[in-house]
PDB file of N, CA and C in Angstrom:
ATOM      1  N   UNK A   1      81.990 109.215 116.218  1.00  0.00           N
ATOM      2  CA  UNK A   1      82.243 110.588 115.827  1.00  0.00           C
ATOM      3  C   UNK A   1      83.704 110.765 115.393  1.00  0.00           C
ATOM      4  N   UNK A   2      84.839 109.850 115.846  1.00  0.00           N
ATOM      5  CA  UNK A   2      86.188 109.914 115.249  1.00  0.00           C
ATOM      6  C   UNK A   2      86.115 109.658 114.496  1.00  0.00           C
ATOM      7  N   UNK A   3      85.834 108.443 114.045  1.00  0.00           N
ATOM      8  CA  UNK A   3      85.999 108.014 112.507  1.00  0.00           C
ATOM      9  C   UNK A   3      84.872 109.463 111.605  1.00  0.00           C
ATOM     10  N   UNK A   4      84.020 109.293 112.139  1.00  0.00           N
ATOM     11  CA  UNK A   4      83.311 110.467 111.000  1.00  0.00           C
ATOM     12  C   UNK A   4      84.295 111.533 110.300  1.00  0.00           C
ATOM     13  N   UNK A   5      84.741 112.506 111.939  1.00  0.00           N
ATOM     14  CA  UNK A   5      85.849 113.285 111.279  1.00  0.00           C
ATOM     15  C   UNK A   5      87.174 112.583 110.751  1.00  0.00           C
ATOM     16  N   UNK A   6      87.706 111.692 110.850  1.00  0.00           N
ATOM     17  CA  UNK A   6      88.770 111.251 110.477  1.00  0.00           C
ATOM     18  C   UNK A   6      88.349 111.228 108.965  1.00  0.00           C
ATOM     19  N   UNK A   7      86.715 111.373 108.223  1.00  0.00           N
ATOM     20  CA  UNK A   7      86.494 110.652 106.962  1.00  0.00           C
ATOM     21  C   UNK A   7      86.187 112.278 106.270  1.00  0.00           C
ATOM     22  N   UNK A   8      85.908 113.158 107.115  1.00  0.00           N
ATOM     23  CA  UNK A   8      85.865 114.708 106.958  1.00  0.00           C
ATOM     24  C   UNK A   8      86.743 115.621 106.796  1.00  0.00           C
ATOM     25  N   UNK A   9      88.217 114.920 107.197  1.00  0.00           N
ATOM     26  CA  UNK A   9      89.656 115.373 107.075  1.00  0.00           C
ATOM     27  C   UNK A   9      89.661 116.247 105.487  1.00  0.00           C
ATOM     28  N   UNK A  10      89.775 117.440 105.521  1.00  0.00           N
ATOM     29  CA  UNK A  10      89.940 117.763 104.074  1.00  0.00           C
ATOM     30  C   UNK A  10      91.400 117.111 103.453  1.00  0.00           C
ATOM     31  N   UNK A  11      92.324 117.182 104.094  1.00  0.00           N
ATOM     32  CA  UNK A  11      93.363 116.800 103.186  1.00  0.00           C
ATOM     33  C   UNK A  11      93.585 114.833 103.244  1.00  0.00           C
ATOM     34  N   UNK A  12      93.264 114.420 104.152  1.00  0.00           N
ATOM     35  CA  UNK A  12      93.251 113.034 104.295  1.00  0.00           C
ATOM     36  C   UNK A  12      91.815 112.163 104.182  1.00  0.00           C
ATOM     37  N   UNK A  13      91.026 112.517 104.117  1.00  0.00           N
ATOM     38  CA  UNK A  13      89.817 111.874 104.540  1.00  0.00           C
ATOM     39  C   UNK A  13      88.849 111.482 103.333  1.00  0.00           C
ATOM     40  N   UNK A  14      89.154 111.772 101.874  1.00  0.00           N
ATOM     41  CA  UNK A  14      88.260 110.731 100.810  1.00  0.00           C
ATOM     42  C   UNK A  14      89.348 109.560 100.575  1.00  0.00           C
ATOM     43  N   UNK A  15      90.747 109.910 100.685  1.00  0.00           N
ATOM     44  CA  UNK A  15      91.587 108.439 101.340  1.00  0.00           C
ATOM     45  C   UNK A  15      91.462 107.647 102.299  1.00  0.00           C
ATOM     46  N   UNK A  16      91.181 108.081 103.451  1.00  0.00           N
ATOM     47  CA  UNK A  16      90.408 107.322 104.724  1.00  0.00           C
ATOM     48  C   UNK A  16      89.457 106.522 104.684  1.00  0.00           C
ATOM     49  N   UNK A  17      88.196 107.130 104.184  1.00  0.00           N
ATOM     50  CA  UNK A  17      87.112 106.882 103.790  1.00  0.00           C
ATOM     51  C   UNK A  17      87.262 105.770 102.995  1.00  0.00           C
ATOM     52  N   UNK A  18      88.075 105.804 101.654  1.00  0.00           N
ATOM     53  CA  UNK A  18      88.061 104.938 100.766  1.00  0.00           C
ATOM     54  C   UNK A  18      88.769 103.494 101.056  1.00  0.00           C
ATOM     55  N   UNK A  19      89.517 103.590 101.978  1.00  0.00           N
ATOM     56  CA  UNK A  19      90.841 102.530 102.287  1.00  0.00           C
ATOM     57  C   UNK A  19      90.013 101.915 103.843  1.00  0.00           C
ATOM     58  N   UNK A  20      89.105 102.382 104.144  1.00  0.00           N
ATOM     59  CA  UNK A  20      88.487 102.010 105.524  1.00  0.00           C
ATOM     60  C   UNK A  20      86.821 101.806 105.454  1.00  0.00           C
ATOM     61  N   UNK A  21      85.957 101.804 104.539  1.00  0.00           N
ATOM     62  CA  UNK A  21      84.368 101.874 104.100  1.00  0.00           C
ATOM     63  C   UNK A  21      84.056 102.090 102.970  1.00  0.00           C
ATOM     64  N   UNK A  22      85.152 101.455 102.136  1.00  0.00           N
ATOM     65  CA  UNK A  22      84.296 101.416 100.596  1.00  0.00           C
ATOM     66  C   UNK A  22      84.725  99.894 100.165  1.00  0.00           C
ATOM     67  N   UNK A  23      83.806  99.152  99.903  1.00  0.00           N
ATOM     68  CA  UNK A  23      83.853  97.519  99.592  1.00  0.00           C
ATOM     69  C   UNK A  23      83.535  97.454  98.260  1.00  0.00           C
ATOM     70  N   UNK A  24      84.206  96.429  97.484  1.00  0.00           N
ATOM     71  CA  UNK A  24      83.708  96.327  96.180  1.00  0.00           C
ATOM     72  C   UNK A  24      83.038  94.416  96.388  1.00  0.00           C
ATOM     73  N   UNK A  25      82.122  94.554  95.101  1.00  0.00           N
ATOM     74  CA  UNK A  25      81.914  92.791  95.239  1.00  0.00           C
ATOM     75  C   UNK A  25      82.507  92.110  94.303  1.00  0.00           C
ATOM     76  N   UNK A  26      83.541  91.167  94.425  1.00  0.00           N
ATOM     77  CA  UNK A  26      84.090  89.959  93.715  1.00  0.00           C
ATOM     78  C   UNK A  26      83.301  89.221  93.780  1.00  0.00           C
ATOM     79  N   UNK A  27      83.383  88.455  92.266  1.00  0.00           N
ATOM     80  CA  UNK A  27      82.873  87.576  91.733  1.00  0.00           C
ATOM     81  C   UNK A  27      82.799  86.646  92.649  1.00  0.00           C
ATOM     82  N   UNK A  28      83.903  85.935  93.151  1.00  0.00           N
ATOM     83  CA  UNK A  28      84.415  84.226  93.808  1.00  0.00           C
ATOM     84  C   UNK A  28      83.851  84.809  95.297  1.00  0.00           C
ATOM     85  N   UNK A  29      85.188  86.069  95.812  1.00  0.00           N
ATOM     86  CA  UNK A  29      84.742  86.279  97.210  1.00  0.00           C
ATOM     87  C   UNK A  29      84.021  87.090  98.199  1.00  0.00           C
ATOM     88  N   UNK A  30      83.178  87.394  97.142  1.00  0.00           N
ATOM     89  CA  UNK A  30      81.903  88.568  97.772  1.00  0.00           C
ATOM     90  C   UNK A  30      82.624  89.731  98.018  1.00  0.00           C
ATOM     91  N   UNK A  31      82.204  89.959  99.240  1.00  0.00           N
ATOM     92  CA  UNK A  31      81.859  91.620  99.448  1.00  0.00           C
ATOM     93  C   UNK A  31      83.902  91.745 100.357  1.00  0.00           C
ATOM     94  N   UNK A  32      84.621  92.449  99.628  1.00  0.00           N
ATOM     95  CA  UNK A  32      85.764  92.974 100.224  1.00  0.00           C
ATOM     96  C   UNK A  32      86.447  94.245 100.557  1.00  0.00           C
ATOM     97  N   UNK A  33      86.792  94.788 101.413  1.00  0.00           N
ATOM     98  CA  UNK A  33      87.240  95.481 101.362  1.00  0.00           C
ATOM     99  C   UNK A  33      88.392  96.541 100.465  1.00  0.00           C
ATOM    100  N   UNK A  34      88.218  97.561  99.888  1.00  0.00           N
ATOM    101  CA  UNK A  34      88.631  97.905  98.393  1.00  0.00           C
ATOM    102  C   UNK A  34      90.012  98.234  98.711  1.00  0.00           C
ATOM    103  N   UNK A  35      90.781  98.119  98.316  1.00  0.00           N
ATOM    104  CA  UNK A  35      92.523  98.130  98.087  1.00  0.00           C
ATOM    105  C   UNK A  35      92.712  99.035  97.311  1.00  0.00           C
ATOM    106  N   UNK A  36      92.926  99.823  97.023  1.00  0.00           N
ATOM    107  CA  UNK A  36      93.466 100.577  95.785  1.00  0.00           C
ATOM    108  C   UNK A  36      94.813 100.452  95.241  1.00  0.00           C
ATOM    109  N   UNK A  37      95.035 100.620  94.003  1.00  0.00           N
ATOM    110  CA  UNK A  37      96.657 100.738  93.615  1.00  0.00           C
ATOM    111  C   UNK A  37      96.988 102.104  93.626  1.00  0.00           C
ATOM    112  N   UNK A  38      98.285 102.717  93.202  1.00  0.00           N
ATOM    113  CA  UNK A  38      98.739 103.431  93.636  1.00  0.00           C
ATOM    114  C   UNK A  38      98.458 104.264  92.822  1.00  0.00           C
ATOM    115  N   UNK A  39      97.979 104.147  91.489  1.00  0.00           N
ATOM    116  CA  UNK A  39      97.801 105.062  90.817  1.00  0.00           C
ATOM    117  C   UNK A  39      96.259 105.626  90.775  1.00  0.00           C
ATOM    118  N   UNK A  40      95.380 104.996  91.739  1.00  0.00           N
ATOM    119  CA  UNK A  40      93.950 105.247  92.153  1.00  0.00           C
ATOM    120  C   UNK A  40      94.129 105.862  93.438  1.00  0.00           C
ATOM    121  N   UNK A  41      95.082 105.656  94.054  1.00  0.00           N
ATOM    122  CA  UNK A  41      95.401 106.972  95.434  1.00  0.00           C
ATOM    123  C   UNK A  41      95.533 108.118  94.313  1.00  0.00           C
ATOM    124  N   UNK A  42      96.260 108.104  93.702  1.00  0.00           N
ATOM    125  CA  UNK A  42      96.847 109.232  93.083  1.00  0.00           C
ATOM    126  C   UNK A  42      96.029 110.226  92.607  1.00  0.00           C
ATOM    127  N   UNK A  43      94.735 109.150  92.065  1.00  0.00           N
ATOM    128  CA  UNK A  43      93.530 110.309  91.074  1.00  0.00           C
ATOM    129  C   UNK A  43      92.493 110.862  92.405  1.00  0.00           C
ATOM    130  N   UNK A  44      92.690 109.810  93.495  1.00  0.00           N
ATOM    131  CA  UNK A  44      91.579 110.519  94.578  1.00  0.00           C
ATOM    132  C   UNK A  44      92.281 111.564  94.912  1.00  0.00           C
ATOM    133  N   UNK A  45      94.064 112.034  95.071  1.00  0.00           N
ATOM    134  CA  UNK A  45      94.424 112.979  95.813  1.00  0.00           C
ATOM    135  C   UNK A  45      94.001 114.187  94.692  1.00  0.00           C
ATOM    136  N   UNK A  46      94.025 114.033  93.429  1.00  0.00           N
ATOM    137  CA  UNK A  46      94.123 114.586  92.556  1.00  0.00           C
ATOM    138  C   UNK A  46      92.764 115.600  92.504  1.00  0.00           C
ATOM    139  N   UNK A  47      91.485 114.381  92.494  1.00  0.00           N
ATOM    140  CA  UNK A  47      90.331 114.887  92.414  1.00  0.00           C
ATOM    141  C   UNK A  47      89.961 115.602  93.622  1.00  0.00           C
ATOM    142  N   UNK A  48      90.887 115.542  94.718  1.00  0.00           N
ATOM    143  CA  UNK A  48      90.542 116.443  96.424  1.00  0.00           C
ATOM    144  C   UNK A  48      91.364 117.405  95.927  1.00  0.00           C
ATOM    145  N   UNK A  49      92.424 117.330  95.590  1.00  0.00           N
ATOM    146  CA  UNK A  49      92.996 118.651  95.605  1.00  0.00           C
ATOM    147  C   UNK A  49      93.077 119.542  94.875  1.00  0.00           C
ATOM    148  N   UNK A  50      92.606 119.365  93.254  1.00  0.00           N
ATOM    149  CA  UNK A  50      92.072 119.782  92.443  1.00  0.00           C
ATOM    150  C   UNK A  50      90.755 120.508  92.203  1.00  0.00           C
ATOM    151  N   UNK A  51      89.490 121.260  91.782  1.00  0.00           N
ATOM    152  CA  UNK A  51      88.580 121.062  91.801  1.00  0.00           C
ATOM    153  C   UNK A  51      88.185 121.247  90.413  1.00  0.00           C
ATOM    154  N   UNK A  52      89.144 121.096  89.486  1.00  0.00           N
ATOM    155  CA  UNK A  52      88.798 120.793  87.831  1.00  0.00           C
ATOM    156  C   UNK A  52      89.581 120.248  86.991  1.00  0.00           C
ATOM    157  N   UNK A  53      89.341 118.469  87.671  1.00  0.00           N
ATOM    158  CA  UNK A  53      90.290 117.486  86.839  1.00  0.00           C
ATOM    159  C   UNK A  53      90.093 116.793  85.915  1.00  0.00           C
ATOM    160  N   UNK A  54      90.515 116.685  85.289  1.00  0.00           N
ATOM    161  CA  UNK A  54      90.218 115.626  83.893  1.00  0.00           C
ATOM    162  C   UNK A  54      90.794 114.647  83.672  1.00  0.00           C
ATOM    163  N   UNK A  55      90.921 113.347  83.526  1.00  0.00           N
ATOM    164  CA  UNK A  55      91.823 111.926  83.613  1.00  0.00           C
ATOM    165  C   UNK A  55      91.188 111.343  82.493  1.00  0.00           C
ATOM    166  N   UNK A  56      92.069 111.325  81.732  1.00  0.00           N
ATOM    167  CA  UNK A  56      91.398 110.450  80.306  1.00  0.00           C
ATOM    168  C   UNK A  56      92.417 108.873  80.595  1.00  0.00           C
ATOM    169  N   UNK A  57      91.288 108.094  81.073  1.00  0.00           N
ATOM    170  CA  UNK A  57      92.184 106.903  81.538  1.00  0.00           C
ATOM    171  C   UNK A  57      91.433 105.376  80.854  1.00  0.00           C
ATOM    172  N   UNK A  58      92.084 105.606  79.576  1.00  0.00           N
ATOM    173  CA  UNK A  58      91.340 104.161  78.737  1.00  0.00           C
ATOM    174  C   UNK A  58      91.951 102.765  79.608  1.00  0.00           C
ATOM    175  N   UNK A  59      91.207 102.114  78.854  1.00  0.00           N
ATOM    176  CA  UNK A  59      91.772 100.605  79.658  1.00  0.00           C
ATOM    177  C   UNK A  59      93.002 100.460  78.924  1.00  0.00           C
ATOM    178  N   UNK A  60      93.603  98.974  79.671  1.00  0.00           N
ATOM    179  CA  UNK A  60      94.642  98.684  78.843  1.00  0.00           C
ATOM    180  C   UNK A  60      95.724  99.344  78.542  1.00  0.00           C
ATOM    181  N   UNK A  61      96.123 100.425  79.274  1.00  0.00           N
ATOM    182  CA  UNK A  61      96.840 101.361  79.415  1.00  0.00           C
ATOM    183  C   UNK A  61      98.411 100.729  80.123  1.00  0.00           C
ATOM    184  N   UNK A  62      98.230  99.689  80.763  1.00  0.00           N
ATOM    185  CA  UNK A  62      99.667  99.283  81.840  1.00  0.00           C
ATOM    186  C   UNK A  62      99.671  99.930  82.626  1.00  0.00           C
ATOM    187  N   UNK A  63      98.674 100.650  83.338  1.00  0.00           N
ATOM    188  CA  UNK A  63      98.646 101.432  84.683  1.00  0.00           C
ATOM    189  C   UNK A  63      99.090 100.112  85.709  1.00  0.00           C
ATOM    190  N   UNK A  64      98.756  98.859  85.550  1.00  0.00           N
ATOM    191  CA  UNK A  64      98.890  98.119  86.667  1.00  0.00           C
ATOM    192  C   UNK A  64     100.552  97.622  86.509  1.00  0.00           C
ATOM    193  N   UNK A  65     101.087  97.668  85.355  1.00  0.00           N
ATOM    194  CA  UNK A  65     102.841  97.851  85.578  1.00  0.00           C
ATOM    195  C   UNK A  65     103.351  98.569  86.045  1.00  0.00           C
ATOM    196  N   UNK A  66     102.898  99.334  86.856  1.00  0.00           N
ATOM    197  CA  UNK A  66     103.625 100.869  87.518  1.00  0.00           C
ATOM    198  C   UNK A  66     103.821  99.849  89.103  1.00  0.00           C
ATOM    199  N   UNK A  67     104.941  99.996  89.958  1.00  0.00           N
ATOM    200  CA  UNK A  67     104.891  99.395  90.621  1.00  0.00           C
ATOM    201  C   UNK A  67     105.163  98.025  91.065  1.00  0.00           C
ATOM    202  N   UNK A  68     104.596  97.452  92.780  1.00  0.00           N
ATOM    203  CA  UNK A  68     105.348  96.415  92.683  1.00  0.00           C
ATOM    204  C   UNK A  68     103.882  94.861  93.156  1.00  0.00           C
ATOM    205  N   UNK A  69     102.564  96.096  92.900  1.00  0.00           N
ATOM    206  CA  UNK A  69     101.363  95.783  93.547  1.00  0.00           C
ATOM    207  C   UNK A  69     100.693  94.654  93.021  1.00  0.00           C
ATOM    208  N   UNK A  70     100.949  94.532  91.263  1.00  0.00           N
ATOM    209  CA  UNK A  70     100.100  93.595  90.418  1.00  0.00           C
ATOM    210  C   UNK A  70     100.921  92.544  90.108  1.00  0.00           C
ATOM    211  N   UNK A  71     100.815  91.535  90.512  1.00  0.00           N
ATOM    212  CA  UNK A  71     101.691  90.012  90.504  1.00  0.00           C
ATOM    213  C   UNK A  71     100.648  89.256  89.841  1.00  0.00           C
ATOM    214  N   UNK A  72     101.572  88.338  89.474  1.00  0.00           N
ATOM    215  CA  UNK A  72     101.356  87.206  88.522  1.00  0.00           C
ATOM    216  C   UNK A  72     102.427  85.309  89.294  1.00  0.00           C
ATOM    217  N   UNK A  73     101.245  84.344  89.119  1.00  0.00           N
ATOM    218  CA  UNK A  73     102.187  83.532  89.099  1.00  0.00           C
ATOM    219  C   UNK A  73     102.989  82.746  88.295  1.00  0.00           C
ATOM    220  N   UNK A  74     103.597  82.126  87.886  1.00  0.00           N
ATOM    221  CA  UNK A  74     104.349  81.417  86.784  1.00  0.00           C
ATOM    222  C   UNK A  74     105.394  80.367  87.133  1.00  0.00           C
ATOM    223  N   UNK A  75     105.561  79.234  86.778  1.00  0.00           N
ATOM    224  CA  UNK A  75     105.875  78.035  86.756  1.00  0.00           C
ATOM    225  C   UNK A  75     107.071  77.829  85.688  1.00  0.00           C
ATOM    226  N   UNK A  76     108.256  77.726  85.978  1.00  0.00           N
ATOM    227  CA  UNK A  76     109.346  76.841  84.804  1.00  0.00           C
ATOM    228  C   UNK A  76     109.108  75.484  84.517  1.00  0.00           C
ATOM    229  N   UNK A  77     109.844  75.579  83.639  1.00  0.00           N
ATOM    230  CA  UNK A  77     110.031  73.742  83.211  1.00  0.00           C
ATOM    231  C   UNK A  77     110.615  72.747  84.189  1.00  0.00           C
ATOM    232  N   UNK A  78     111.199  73.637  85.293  1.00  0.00           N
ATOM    233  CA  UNK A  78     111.611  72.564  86.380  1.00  0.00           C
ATOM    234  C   UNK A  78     110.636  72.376  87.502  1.00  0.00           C
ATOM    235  N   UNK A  79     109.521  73.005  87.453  1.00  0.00           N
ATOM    236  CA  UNK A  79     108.590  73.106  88.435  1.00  0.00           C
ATOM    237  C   UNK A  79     108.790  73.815  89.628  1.00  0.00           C
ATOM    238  N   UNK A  80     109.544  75.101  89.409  1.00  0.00           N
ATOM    239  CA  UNK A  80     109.969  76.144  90.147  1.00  0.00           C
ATOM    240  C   UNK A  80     108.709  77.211  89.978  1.00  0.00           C
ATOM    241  N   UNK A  81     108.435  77.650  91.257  1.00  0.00           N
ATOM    242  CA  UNK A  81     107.269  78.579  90.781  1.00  0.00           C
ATOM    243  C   UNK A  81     107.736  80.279  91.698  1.00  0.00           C
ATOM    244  N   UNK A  82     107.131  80.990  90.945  1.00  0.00           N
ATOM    245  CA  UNK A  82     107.651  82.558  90.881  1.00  0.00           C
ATOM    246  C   UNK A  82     106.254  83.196  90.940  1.00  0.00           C
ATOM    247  N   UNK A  83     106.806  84.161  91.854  1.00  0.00           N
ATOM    248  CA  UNK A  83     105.463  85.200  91.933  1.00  0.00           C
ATOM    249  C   UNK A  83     105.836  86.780  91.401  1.00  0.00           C
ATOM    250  N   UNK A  84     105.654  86.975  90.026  1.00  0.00           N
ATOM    251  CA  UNK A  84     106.403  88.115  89.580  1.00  0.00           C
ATOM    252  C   UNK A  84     105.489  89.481  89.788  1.00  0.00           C
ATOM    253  N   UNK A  85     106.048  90.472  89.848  1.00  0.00           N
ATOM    254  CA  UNK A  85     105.310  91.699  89.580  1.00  0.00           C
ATOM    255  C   UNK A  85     105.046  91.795  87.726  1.00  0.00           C
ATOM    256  N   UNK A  86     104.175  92.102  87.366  1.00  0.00           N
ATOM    257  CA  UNK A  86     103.825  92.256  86.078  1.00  0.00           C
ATOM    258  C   UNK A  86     104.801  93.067  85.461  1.00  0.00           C
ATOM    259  N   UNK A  87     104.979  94.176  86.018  1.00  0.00           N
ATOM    260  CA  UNK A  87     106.265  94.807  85.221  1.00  0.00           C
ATOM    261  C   UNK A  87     107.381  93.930  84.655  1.00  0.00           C
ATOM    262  N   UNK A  88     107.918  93.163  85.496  1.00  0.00           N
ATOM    263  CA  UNK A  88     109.133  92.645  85.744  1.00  0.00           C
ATOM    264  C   UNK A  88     108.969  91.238  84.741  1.00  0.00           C
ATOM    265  N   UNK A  89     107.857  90.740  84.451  1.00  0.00           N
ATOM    266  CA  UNK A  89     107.621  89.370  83.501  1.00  0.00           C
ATOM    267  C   UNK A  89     107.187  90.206  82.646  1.00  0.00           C
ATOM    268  N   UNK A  90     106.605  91.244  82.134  1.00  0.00           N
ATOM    269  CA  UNK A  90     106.538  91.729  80.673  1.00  0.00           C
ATOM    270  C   UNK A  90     108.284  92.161  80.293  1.00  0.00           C
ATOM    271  N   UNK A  91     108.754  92.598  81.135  1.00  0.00           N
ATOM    272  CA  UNK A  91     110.366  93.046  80.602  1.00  0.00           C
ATOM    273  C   UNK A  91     111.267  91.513  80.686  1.00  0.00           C
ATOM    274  N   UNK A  92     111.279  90.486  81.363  1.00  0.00           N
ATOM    275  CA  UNK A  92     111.539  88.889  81.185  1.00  0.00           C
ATOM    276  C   UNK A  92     111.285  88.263  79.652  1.00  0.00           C
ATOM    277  N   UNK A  93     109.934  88.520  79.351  1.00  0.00           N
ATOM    278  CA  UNK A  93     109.365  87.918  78.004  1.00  0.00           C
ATOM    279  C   UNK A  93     110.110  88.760  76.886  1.00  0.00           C
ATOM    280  N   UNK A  94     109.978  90.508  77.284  1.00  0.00           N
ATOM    281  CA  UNK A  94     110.965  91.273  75.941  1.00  0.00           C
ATOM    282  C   UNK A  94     111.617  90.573  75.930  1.00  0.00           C
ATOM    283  N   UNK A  95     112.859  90.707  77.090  1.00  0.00           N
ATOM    284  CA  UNK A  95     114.334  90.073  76.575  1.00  0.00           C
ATOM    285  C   UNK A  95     114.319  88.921  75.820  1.00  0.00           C
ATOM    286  N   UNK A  96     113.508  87.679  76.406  1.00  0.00           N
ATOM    287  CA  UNK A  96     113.856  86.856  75.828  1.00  0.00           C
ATOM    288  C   UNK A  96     113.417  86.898  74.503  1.00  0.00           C
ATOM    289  N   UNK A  97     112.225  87.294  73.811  1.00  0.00           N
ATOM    290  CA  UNK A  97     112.007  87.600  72.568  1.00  0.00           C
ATOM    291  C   UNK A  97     112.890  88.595  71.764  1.00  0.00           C
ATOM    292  N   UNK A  98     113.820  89.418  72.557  1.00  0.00           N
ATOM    293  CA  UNK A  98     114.615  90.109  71.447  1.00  0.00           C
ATOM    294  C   UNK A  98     116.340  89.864  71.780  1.00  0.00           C
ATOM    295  N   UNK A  99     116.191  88.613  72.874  1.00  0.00           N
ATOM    296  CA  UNK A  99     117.779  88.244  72.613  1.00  0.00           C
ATOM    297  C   UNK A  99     118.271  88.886  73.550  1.00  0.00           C
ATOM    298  N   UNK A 100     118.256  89.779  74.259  1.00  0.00           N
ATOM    299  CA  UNK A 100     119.123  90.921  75.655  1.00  0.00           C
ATOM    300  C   UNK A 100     119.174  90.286  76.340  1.00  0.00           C
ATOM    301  N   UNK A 101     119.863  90.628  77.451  1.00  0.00           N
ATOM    302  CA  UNK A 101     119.899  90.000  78.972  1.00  0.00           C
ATOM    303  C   UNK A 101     118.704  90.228  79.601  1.00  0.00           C
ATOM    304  N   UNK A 102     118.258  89.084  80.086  1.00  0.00           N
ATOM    305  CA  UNK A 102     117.282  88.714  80.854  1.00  0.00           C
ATOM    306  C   UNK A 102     117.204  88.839  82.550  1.00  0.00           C
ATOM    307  N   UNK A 103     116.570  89.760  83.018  1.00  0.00           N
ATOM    308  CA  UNK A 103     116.897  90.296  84.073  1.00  0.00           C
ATOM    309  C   UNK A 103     116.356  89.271  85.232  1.00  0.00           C
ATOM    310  N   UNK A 104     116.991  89.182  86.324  1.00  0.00           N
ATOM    311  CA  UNK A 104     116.819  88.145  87.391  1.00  0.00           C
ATOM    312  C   UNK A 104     115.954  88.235  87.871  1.00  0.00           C
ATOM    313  N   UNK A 105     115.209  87.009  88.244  1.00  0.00           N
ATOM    314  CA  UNK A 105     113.649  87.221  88.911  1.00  0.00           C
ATOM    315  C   UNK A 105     113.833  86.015  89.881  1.00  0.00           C
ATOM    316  N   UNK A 106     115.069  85.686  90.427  1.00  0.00           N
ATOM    317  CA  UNK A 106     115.497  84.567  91.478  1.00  0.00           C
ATOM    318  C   UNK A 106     114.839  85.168  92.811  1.00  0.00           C
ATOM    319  N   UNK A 107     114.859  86.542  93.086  1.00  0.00           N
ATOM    320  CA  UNK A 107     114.258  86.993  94.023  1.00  0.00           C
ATOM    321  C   UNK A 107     112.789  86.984  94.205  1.00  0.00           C
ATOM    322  N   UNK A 108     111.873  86.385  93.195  1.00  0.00           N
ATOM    323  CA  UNK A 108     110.550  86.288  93.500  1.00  0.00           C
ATOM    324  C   UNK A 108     110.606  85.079  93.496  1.00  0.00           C
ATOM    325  N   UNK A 109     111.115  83.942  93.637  1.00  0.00           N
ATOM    326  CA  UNK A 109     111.079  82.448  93.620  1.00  0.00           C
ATOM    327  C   UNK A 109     110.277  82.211  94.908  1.00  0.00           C
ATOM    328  N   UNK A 110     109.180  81.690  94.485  1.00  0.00           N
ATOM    329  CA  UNK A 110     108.464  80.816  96.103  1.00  0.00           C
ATOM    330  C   UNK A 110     109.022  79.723  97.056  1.00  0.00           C
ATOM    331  N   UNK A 111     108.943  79.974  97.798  1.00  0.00           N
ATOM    332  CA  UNK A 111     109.915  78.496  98.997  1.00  0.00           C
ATOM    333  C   UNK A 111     109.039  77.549  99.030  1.00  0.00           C
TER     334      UNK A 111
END
């Protein structure tokens, strides 16, 4: 009966609900528990607190560059390997394609 109301919470509880009993199925590892990014909290608070929303949200948009949630791995020529946030290796690749300073990504280096 806690958890029920905890999932009945008007202002907290289709977040509850969603972050605690909603599973999606992957391909490789079956049935997991659903994670959301931050900008899918955002449309559930939106659609609770709202009650006439509209989100025109095509793909391919770079919603998953917002943030520090969507990583990528990547490998140098010295066999150094990096776990970047996507933001941060799409703005790596600008620079180097238009010549600017290339911003440090020593801090995502794997041990």
């Amino acid at each position: 009966m806690t958890e029920f109301l905890k999932c009945a919470d008007p202002v907290t509880g289709p977040s509850y609900f969603l972050e605690n009993y909603f599973y999606i199925q992957h391909p490789v590892n079956g049935k997991l528990l659903y994670a959301p990014y931050d900008y899918q909290r955002n449309l559930v608070k939106s659609y609770n607190d709202y009650r006439f929303s509209i989100n025109l949200l095509s793909r391919q948009l770079g919603k998953c560059l917002e943030g520090d949630s969507s990583r990528i791995n990547i490998r140098n020529k010295q066999g150094e390997e990096y776990e970047i946030p996507i933001g941060k290796f799409y703005e790596y690749q600008q620079a180097k394609r238009d010549g600017t300073d290339i911003p440090d990504i020593s801090c995502y280096k794997k041990m």
